[in-house]
C-alpha atoms as a PDB file:
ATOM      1  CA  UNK A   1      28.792   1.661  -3.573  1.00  0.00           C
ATOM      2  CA  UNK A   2      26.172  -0.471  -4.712  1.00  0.00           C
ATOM      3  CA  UNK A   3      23.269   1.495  -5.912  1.00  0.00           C
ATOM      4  CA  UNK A   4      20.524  -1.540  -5.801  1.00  0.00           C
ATOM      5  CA  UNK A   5      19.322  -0.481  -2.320  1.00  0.00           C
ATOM      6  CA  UNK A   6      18.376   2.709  -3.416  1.00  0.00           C
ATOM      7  CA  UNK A   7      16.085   1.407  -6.741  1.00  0.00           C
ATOM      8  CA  UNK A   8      14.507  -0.650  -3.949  1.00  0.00           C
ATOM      9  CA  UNK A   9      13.906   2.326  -2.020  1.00  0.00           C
ATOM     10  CA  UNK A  10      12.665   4.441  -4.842  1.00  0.00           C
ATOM     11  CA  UNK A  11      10.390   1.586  -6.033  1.00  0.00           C
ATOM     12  CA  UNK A  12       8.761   1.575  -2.570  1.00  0.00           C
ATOM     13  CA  UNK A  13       7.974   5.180  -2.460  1.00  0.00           C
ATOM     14  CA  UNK A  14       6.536   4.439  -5.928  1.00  0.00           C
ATOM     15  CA  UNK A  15       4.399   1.675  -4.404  1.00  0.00           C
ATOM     16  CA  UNK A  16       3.831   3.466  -1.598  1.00  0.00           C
ATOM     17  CA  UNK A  17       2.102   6.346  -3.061  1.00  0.00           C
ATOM     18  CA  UNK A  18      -0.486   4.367  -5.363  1.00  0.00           C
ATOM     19  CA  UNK A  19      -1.235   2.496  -2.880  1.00  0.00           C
ATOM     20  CA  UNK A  20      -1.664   5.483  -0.399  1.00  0.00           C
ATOM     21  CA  UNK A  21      -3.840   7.236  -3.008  1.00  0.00           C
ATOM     22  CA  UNK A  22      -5.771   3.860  -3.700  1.00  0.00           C
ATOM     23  CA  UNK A  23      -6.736   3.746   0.402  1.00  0.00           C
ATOM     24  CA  UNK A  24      -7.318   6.959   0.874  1.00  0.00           C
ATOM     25  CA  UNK A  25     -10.325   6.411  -2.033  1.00  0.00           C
ATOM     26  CA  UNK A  26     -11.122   3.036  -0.670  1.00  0.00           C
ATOM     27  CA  UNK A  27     -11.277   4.698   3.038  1.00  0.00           C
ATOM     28  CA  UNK A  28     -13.454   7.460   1.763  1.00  0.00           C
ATOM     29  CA  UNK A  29     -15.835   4.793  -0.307  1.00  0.00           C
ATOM     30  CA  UNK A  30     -14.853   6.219  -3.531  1.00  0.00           C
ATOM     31  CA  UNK A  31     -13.406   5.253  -6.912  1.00  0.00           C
ATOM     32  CA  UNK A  32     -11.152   7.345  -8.249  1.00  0.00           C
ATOM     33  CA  UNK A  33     -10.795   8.536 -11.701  1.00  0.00           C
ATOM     34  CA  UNK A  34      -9.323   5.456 -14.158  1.00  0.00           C
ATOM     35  CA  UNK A  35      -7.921   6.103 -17.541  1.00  0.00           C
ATOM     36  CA  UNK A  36      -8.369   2.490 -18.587  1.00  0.00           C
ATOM     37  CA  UNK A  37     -11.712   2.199 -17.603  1.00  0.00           C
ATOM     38  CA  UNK A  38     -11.699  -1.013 -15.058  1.00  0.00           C
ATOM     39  CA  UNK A  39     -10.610   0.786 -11.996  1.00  0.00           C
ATOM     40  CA  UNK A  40     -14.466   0.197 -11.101  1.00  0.00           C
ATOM     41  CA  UNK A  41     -15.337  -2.950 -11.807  1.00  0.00           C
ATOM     42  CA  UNK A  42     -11.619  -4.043 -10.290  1.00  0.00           C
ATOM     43  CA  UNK A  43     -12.507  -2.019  -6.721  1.00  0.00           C
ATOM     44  CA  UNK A  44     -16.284  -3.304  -6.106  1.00  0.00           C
ATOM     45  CA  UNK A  45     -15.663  -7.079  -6.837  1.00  0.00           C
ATOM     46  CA  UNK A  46     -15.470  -9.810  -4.393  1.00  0.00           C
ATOM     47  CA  UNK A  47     -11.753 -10.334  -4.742  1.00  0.00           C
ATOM     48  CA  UNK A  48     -10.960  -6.339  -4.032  1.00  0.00           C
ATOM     49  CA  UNK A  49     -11.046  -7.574  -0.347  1.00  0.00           C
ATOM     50  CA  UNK A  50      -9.533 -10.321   2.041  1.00  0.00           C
ATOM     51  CA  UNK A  51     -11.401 -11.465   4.917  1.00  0.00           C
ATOM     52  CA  UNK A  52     -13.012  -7.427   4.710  1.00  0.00           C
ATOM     53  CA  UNK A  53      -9.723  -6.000   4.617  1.00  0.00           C
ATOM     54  CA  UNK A  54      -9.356  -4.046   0.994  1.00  0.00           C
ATOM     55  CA  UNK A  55      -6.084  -5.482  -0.718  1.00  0.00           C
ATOM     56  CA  UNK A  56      -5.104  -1.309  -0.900  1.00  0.00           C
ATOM     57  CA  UNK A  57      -4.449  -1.599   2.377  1.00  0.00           C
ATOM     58  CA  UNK A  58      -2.708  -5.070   2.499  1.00  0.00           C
ATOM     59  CA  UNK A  59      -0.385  -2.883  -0.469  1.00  0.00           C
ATOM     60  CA  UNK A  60       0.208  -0.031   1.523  1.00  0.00           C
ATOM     61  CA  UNK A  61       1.434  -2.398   4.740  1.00  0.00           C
ATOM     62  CA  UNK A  62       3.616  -4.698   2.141  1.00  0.00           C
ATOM     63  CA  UNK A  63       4.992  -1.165   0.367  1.00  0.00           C
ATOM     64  CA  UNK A  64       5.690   0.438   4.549  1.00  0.00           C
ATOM     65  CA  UNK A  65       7.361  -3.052   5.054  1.00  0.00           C
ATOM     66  CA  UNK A  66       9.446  -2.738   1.508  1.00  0.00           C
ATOM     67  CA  UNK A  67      10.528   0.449   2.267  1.00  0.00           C
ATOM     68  CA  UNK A  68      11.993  -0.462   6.080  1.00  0.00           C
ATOM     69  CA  UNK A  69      13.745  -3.117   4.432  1.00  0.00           C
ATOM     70  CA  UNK A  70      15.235  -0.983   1.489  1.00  0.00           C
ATOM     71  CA  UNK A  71      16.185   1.037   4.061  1.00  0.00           C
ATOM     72  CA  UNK A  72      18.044  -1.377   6.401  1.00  0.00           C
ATOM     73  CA  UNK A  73      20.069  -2.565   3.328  1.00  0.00           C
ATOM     74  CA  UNK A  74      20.987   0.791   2.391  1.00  0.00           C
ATOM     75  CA  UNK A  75      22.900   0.888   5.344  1.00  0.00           C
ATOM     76  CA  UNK A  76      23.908  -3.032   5.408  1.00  0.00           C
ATOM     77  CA  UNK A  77      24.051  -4.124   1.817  1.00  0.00           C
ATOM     78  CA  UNK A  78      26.484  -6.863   2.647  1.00  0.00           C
ATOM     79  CA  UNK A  79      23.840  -8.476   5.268  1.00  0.00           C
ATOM     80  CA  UNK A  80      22.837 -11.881   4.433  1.00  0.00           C
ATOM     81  CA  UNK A  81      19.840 -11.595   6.275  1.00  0.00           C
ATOM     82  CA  UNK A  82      18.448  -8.695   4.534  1.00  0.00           C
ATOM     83  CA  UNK A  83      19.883  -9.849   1.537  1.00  0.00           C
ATOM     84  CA  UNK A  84      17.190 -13.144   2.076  1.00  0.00           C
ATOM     85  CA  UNK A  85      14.522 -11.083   2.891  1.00  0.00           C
ATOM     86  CA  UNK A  86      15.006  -8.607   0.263  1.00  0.00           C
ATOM     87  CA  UNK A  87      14.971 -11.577  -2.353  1.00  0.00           C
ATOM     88  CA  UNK A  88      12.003 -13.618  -0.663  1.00  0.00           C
ATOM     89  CA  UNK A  89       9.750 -10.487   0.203  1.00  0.00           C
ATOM     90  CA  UNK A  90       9.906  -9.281  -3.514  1.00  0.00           C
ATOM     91  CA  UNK A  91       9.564 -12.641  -4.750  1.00  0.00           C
ATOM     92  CA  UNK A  92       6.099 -13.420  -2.951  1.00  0.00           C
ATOM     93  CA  UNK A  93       4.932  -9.563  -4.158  1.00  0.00           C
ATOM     94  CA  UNK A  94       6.080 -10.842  -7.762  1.00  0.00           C
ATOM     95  CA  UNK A  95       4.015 -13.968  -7.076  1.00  0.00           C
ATOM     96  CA  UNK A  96       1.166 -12.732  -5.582  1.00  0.00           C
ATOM     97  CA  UNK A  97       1.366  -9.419  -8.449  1.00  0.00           C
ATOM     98  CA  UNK A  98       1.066 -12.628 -11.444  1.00  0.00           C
ATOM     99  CA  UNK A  99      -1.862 -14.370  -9.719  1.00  0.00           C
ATOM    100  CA  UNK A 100      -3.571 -11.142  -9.201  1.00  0.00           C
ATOM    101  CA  UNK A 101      -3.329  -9.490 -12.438  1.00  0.00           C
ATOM    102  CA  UNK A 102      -2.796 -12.554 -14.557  1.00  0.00           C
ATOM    103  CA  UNK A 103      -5.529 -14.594 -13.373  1.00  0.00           C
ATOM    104  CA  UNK A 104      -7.568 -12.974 -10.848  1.00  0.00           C
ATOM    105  CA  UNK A 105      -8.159  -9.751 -13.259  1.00  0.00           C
ATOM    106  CA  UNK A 106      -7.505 -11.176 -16.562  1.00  0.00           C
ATOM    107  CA  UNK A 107      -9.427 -14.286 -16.318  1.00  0.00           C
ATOM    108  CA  UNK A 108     -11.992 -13.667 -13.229  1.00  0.00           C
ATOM    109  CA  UNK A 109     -12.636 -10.223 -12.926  1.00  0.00           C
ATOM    110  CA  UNK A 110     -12.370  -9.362 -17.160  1.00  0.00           C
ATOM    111  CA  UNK A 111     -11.047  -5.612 -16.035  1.00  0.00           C
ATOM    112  CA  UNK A 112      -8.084  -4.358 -15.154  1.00  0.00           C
ATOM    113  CA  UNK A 113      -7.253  -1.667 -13.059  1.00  0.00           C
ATOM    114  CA  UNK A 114      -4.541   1.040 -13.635  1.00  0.00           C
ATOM    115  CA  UNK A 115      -3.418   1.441 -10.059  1.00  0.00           C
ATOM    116  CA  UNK A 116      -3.058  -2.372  -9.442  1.00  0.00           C
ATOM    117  CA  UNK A 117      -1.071  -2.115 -12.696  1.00  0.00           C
ATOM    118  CA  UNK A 118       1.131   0.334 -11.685  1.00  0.00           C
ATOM    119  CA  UNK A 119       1.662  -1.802  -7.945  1.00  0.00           C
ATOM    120  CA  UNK A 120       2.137  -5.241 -10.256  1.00  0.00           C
ATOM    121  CA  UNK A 121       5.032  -3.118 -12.512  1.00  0.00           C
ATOM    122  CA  UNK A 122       6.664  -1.567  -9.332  1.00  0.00           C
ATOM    123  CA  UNK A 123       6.604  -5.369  -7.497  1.00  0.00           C
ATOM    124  CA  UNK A 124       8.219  -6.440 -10.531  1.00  0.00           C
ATOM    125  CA  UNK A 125      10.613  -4.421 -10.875  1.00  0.00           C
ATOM    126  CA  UNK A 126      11.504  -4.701  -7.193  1.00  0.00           C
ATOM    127  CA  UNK A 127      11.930  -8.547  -7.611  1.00  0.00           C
ATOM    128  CA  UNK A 128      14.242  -7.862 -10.330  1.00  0.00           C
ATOM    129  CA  UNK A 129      16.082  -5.335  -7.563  1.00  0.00           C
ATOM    130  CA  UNK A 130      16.531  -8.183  -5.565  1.00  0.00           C
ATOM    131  CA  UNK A 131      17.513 -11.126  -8.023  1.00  0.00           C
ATOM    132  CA  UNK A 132      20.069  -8.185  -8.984  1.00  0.00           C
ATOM    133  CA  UNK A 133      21.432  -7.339  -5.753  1.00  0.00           C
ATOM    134  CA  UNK A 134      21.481 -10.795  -4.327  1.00  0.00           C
ATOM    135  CA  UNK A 135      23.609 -11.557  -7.867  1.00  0.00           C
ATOM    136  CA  UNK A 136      25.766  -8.590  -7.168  1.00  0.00           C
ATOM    137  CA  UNK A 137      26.398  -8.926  -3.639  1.00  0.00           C
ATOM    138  CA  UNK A 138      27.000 -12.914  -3.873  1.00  0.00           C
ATOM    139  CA  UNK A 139      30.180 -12.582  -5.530  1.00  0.00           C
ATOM    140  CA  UNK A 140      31.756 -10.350  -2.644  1.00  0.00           C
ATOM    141  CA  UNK A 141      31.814 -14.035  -0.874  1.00  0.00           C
ATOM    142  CA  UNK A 142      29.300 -13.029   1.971  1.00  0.00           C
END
């Protein structure tokens, strides 16, 4: 049984529910409580929005998305297709997570914010999910 499915799925729920809990404060025009003390500065500058959309939201659709596909290769772990998708939809999160904590924050913003932190780690991780079960599933010659 291969297990990598399920870290997928358990690293979307993660996702899932920061980003949930970032909308919900970003729907009710709040920020919430930061430990790190950039959560602020992060959420009201220019780049916490594309085109007027807030990038919580744009998490919580690409976390909804990861999930449906962790769960379709639960059940079809063998699928070349989802095995594709599973590698290329982490891998632009894992790009997208570097240009927007490694450059965006680091260098633009000079904050960073614990909840995009957390989403960066659990995108991470997921592309790591997916190098690993594309490497384990490769050598069953499907």
């Amino acid at each position: 049984m291969k297990l990598t499915p399920y870290w997928l799925l358990a690293l979307a729920m993660v996702g899932l529910g920061d980003t949930l809990y970032l909308s919900y404060f970003q729907y009710l025009n709040l920020i919430p409580t930061c430990a790190i003390g950039g959560c602020e500065t992060v959420l009201t500058s220019v780049y916490s929005k594309f085109f007027g959309v807030p990038l919580s939201y744009i998490g919580l659709v690409y976390y909804v998305y990861l999930l449906c596909l962790a769960i379709l290769l639960s059940i079809d772990p063998e699928s070349k297709g989802l095995r594709i998708g599973a590698l290329v939809y982490t891998g632009i999160g894992f790009l997208y997570s570097v240009h927007a904590i490694g450059y965006v924050q680091a260098i633009q913003i000079g904050a960073f914010c614990q909840y995009c932190l957390i989403s960066a780690l659990v995108t991470v991780l997921a592309f790591v999910v997916g190098i690993w079960h594309w490497r384990t599933t490769s050598s069953s010659g499907v």
